[in-house]
Structure formats: structure tokens, C-alpha cells
PDB file of N, CA and C in Angstrom:
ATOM      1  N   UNK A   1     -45.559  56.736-132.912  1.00  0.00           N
ATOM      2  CA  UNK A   1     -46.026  56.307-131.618  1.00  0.00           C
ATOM      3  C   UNK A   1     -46.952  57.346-130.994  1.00  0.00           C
ATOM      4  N   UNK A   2     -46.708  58.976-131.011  1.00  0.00           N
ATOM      5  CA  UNK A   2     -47.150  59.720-130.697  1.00  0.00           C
ATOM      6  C   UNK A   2     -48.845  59.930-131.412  1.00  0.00           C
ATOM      7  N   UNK A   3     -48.736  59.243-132.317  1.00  0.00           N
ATOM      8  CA  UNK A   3     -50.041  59.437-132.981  1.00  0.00           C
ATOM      9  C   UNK A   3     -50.988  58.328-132.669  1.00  0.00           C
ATOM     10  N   UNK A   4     -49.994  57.223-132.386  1.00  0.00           N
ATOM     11  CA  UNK A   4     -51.134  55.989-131.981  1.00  0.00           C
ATOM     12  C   UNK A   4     -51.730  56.225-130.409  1.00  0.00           C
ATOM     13  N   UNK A   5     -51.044  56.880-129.818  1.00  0.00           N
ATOM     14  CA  UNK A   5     -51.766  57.024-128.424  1.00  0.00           C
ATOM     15  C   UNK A   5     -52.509  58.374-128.624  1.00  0.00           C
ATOM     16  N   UNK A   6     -52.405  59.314-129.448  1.00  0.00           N
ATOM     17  CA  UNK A   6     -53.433  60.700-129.393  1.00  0.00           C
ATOM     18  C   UNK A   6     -54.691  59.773-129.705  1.00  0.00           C
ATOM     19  N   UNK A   7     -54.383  59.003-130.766  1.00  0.00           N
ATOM     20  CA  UNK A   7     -56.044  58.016-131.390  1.00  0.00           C
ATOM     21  C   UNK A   7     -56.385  57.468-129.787  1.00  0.00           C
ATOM     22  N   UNK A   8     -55.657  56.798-129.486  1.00  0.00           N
ATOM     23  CA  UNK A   8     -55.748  55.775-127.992  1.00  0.00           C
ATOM     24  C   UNK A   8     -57.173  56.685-127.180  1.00  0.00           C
ATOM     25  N   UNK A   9     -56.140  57.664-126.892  1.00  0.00           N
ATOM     26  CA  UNK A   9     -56.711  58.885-125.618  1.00  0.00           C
ATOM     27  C   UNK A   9     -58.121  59.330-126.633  1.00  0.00           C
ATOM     28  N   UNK A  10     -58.140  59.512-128.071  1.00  0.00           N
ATOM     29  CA  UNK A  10     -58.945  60.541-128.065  1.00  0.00           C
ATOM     30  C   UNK A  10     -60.299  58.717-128.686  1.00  0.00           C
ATOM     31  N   UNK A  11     -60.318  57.717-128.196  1.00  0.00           N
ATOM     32  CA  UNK A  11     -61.009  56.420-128.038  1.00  0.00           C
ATOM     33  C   UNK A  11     -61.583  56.513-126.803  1.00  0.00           C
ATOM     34  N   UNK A  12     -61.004  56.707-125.759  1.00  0.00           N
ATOM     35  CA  UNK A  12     -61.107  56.934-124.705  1.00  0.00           C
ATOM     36  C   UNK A  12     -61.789  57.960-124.214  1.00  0.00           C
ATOM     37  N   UNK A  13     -61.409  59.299-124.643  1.00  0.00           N
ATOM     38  CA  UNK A  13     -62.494  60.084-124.280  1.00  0.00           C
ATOM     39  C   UNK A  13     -64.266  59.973-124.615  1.00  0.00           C
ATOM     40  N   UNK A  14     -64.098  59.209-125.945  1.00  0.00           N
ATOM     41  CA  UNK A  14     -65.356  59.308-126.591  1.00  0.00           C
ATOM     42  C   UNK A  14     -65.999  57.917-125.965  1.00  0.00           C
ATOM     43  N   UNK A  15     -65.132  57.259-125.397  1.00  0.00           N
ATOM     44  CA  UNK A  15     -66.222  56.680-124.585  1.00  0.00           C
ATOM     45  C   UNK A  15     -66.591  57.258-123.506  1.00  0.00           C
ATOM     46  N   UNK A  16     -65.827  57.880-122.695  1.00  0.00           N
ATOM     47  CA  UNK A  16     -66.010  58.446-121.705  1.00  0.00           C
ATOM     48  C   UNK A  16     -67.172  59.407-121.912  1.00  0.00           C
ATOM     49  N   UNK A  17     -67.369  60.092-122.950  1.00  0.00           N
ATOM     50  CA  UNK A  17     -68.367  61.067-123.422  1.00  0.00           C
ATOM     51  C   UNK A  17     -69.637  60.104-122.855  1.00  0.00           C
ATOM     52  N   UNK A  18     -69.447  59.129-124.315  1.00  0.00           N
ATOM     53  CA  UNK A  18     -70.581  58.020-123.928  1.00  0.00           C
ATOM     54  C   UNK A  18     -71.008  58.075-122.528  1.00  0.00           C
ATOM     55  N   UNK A  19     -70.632  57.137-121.537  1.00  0.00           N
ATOM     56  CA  UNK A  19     -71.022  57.139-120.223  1.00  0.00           C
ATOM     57  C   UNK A  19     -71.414  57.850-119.721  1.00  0.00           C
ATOM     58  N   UNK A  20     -70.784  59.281-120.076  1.00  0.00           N
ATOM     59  CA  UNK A  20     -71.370  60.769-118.944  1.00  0.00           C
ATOM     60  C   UNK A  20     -73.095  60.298-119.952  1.00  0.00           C
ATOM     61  N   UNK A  21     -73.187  60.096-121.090  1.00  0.00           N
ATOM     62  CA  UNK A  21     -74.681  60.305-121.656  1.00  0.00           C
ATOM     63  C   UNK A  21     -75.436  59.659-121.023  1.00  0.00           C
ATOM     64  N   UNK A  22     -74.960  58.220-120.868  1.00  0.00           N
ATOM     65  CA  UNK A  22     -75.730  57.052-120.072  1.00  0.00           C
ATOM     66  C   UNK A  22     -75.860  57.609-118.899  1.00  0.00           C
ATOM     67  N   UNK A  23     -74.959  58.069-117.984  1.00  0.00           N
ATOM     68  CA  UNK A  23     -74.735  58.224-116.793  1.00  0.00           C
ATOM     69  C   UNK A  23     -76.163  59.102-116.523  1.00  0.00           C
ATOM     70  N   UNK A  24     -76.526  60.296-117.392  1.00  0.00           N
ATOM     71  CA  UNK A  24     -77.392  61.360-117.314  1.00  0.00           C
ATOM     72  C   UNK A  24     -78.727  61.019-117.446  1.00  0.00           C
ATOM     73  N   UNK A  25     -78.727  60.192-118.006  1.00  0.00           N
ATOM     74  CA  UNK A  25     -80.010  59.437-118.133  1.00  0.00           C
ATOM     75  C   UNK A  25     -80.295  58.698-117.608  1.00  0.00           C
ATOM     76  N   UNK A  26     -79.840  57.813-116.649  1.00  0.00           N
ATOM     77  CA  UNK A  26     -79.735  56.953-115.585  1.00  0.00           C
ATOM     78  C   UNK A  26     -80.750  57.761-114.294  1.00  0.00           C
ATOM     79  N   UNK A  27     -79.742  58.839-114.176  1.00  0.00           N
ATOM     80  CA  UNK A  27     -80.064  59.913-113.334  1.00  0.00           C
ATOM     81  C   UNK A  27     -80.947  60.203-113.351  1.00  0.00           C
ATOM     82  N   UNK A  28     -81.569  60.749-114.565  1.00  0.00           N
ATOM     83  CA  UNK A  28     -82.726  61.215-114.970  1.00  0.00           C
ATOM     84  C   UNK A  28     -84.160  59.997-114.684  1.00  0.00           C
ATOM     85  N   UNK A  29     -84.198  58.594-114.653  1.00  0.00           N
ATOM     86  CA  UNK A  29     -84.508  57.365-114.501  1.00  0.00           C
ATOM     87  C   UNK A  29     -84.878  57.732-113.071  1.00  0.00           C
ATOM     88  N   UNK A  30     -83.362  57.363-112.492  1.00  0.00           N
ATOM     89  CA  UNK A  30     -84.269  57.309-111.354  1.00  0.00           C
ATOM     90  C   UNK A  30     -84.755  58.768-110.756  1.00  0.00           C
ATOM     91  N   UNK A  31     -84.262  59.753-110.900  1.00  0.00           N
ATOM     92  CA  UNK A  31     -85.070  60.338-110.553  1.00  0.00           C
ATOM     93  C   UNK A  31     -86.980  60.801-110.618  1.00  0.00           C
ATOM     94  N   UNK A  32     -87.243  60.068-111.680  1.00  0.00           N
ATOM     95  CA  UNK A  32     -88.357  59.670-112.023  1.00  0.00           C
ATOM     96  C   UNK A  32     -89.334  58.949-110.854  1.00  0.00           C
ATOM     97  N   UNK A  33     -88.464  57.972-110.463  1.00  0.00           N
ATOM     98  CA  UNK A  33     -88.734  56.889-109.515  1.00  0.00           C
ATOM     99  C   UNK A  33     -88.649  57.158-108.346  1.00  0.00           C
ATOM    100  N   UNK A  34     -87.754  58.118-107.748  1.00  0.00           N
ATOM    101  CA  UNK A  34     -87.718  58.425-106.718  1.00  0.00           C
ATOM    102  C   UNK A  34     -89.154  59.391-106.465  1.00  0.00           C
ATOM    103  N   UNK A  35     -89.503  60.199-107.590  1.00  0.00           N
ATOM    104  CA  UNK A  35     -90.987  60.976-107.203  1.00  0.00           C
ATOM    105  C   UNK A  35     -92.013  59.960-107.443  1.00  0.00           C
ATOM    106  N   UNK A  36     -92.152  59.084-107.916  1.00  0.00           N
ATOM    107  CA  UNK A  36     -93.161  58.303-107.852  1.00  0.00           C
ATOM    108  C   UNK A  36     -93.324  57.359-106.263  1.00  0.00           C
ATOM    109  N   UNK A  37     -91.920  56.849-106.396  1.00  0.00           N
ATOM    110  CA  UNK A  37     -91.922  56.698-104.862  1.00  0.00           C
ATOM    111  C   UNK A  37     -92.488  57.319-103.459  1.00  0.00           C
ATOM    112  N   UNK A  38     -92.371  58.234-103.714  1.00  0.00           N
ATOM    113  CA  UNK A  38     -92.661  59.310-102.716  1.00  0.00           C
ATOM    114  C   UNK A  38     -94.473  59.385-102.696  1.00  0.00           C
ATOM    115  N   UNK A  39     -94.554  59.445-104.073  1.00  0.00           N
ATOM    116  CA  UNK A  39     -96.081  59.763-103.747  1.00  0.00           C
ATOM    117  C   UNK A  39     -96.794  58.168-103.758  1.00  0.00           C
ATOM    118  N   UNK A  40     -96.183  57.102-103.744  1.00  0.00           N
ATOM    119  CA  UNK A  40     -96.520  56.020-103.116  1.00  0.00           C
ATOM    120  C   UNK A  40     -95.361  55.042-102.692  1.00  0.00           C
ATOM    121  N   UNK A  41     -94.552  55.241-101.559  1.00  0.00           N
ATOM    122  CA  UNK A  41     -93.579  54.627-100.722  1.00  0.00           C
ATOM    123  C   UNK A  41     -94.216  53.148-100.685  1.00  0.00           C
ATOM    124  N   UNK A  42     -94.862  52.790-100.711  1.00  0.00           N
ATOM    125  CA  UNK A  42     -95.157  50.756-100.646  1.00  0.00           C
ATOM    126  C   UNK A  42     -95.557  50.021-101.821  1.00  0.00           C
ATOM    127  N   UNK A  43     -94.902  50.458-103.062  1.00  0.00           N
ATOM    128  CA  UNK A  43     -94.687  50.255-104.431  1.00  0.00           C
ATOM    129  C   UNK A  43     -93.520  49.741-104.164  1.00  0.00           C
ATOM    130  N   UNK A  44     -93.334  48.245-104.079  1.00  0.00           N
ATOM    131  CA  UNK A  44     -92.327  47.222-104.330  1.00  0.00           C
ATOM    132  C   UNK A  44     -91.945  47.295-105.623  1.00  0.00           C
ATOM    133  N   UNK A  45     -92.958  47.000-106.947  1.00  0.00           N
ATOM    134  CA  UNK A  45     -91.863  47.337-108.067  1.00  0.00           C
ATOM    135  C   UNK A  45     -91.262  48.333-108.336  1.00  0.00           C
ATOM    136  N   UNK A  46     -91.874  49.842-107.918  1.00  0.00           N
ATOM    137  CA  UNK A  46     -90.973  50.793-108.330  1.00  0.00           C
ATOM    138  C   UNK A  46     -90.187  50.864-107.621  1.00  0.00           C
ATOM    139  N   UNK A  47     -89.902  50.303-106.012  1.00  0.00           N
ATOM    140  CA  UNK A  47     -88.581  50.441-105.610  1.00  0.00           C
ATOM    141  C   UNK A  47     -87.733  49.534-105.831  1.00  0.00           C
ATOM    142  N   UNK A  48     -88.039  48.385-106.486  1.00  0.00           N
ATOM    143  CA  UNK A  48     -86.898  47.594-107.024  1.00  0.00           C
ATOM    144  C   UNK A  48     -86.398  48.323-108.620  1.00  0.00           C
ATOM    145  N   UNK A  49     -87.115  49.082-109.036  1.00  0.00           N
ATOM    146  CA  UNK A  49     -86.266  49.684-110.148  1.00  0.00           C
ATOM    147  C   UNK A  49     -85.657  50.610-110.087  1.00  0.00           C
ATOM    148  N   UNK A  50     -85.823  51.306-109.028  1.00  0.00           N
ATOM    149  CA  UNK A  50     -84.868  52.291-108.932  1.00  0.00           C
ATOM    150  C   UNK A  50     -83.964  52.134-108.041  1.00  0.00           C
ATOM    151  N   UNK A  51     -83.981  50.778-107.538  1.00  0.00           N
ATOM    152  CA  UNK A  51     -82.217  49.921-106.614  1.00  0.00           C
ATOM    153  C   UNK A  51     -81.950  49.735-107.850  1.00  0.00           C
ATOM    154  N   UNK A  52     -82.010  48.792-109.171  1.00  0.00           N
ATOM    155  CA  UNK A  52     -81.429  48.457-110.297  1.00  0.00           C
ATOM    156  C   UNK A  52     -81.052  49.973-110.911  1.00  0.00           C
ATOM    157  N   UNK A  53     -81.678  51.051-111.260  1.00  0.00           N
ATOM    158  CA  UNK A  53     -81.351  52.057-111.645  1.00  0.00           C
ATOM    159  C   UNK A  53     -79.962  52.851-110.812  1.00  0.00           C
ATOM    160  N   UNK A  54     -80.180  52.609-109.718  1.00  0.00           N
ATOM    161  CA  UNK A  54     -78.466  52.638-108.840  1.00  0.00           C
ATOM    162  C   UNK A  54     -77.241  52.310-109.367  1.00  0.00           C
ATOM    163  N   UNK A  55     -77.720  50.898-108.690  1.00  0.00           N
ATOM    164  CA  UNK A  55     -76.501  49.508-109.445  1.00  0.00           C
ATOM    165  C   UNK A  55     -76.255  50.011-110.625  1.00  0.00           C
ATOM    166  N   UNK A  56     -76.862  50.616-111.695  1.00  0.00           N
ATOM    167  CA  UNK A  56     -76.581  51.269-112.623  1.00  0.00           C
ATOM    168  C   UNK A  56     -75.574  52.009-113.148  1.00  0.00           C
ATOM    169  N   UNK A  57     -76.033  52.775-112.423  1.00  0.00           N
ATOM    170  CA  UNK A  57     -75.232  54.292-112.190  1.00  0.00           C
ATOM    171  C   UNK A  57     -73.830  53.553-111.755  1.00  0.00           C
ATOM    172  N   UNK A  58     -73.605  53.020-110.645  1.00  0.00           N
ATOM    173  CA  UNK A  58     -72.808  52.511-110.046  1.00  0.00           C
ATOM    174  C   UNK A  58     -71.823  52.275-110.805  1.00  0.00           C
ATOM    175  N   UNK A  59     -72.044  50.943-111.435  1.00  0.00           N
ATOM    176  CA  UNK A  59     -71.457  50.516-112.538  1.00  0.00           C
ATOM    177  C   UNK A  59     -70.714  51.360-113.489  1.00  0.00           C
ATOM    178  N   UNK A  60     -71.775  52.186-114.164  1.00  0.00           N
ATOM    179  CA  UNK A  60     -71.710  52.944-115.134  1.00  0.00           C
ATOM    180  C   UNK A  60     -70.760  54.167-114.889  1.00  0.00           C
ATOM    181  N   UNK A  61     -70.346  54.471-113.334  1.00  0.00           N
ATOM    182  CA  UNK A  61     -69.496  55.211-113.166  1.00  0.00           C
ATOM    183  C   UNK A  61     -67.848  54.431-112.441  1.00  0.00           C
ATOM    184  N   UNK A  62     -68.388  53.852-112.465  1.00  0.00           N
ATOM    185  CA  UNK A  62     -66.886  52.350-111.964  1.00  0.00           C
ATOM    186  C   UNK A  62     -66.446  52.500-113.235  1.00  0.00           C
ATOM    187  N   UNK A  63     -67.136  52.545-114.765  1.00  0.00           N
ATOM    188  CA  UNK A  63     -66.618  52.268-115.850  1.00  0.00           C
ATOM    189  C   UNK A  63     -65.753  53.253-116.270  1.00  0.00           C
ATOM    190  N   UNK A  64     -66.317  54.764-115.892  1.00  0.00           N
ATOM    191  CA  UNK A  64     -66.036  55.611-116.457  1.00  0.00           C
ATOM    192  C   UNK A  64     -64.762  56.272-115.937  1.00  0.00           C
ATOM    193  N   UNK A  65     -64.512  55.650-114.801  1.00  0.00           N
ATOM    194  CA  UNK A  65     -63.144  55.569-113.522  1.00  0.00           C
ATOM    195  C   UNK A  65     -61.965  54.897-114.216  1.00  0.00           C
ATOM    196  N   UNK A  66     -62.604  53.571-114.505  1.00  0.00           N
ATOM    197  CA  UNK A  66     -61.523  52.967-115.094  1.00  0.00           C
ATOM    198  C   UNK A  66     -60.826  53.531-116.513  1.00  0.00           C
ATOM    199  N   UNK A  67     -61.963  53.931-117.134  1.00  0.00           N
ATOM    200  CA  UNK A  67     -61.249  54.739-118.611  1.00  0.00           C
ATOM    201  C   UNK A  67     -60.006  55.905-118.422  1.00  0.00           C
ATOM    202  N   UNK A  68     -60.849  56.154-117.180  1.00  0.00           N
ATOM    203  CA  UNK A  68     -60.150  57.862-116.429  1.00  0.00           C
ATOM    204  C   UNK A  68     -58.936  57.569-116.210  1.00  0.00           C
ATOM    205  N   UNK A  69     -58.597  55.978-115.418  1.00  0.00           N
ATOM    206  CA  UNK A  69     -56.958  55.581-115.166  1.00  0.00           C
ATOM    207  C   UNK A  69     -56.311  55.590-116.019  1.00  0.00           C
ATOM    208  N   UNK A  70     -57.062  54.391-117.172  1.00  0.00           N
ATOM    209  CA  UNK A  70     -56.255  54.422-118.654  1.00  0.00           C
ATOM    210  C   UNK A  70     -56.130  55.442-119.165  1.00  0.00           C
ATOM    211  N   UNK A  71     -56.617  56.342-119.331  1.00  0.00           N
ATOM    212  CA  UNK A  71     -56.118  57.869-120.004  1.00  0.00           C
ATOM    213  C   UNK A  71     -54.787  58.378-119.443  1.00  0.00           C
ATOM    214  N   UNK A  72     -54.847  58.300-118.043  1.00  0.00           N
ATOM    215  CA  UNK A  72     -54.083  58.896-117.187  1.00  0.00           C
ATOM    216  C   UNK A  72     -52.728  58.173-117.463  1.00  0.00           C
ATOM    217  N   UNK A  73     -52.788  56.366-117.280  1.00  0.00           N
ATOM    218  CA  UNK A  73     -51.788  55.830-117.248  1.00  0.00           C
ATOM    219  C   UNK A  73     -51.119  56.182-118.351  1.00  0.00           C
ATOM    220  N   UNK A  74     -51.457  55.983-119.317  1.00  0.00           N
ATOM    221  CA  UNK A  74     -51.165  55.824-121.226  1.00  0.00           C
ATOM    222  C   UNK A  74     -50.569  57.553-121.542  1.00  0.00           C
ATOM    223  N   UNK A  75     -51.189  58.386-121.235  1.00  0.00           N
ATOM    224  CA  UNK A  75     -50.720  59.728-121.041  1.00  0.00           C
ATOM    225  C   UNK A  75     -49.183  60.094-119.961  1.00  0.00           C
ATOM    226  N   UNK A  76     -49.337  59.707-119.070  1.00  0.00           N
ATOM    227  CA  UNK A  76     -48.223  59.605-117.942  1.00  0.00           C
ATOM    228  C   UNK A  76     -46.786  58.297-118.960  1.00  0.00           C
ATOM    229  N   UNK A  77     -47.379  57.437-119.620  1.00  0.00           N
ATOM    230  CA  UNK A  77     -46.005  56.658-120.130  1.00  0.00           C
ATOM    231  C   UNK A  77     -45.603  57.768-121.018  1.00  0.00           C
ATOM    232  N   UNK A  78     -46.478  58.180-121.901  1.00  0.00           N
ATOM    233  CA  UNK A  78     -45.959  58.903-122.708  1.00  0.00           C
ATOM    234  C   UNK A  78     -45.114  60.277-122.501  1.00  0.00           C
ATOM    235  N   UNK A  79     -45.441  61.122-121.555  1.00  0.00           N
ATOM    236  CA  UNK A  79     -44.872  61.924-121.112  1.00  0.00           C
ATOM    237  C   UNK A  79     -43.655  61.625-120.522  1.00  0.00           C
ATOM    238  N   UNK A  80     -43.346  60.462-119.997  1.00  0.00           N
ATOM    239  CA  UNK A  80     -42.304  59.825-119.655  1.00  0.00           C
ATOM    240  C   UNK A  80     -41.071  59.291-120.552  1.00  0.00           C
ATOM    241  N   UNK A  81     -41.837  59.409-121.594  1.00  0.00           N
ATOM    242  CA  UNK A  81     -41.109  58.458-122.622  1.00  0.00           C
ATOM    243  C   UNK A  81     -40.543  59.786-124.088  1.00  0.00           C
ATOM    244  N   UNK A  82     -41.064  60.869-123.371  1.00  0.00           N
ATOM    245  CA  UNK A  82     -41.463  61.974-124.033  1.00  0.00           C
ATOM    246  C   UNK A  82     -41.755  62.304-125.712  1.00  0.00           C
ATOM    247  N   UNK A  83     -43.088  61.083-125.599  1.00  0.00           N
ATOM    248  CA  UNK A  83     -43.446  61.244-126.778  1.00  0.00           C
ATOM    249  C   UNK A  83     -44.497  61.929-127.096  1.00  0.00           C
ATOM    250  N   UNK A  84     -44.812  62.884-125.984  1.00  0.00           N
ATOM    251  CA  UNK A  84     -46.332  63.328-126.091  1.00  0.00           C
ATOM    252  C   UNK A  84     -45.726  65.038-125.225  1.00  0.00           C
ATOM    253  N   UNK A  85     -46.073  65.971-125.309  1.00  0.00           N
ATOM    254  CA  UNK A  85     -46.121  67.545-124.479  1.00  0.00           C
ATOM    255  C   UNK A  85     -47.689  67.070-123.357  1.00  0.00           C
ATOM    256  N   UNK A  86     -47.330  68.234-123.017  1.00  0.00           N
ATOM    257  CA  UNK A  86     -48.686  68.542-122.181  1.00  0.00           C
ATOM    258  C   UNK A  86     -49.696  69.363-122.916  1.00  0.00           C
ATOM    259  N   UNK A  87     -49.440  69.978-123.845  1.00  0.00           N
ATOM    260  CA  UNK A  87     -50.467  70.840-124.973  1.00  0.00           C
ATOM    261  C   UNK A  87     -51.167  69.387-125.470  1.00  0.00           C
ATOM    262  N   UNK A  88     -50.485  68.494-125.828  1.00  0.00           N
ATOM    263  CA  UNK A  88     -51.299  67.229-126.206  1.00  0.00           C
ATOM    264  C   UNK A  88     -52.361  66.562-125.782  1.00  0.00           C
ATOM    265  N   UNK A  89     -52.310  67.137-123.857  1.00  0.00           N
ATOM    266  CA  UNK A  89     -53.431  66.242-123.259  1.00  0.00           C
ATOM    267  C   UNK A  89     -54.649  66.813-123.564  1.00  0.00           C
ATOM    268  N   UNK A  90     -54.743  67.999-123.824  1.00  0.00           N
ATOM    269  CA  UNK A  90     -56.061  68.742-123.872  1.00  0.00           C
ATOM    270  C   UNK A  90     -56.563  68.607-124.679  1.00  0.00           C
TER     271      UNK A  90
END
């Protein structure tokens, strides 16, 4: 059991990895957009891409929240159930 949730958690992190990548590049996006913006503020398409580049992020970190619970939850049964140490979470 102890081994099917280390796989679980260590699924989980690597998505979580994932997202921080997306997440950085997102960032990186709009920040792009935000200087273009600037040096022309009444550019309707570029400010609709960098509201979608938000919503993005948004998302993309709602996702990375939710993984964060499941780690937490799935880690917390186990410790409960004491099939896992705390040297394990790291």
C-alpha cells in the first residue's frame, strides 16, 4: 500500500512540476503583452490576449491547488493509517 501511494504522490508531483512549467510561460506571455500594451494601450487584440493569457494562468493555477489538496489529502490518510513516515513526504 505504502508503495502505491509513494507512485500516487510522486504522479502528482510531476504534474505539478508540469504546471509550474506552463504556469512560467504563461507569465512570460503575458508579460510580453503587457509591454506591448503599454506602448500602444488601444490595441483591442492585444488586450484581449492577454485577458485570455490570465484566465490562463488562473486556471492553470486552480489546477495546480487542486493537485496540492490531493497530495496533502492522500499523504494525511496515510500517515493516519500509518503507512507512510514523514521522511516519506519529501
Amino acid at each position: 500500500m505504502a508503495t502505491q501511494v509513494g507512485r500516487s504522490l510522486s504522479e502528482i508531483d510531476s504534474k505539478v512540476r508540469e504546471l509550474n512549467s506552463s504556469i512560467k510561460q504563461s507569465v512570460k506571455v503575458t508579460k510580453d503583452l503587457d509591454r506591448t500594451l503599454k506602448l500602444d494601450p488601444k490595441n483591442i487584440r492585444v488586450a484581449a490576449q492577454n485577458m485570455q493569457g490570465l484566465r490562463n494562468q488562473i486556471g492553470l493555477a486552480t489546477q495546480k491547488v487542486a493537485l496540492l489538496r490531493q497530495r496533502q489529502a492522500e499523504a494525511n490518510r496515510e500517515l493516519q493509517q500509518d503507512n507512510m513516515t514523514l521522511e516519506g513526504l519529501a
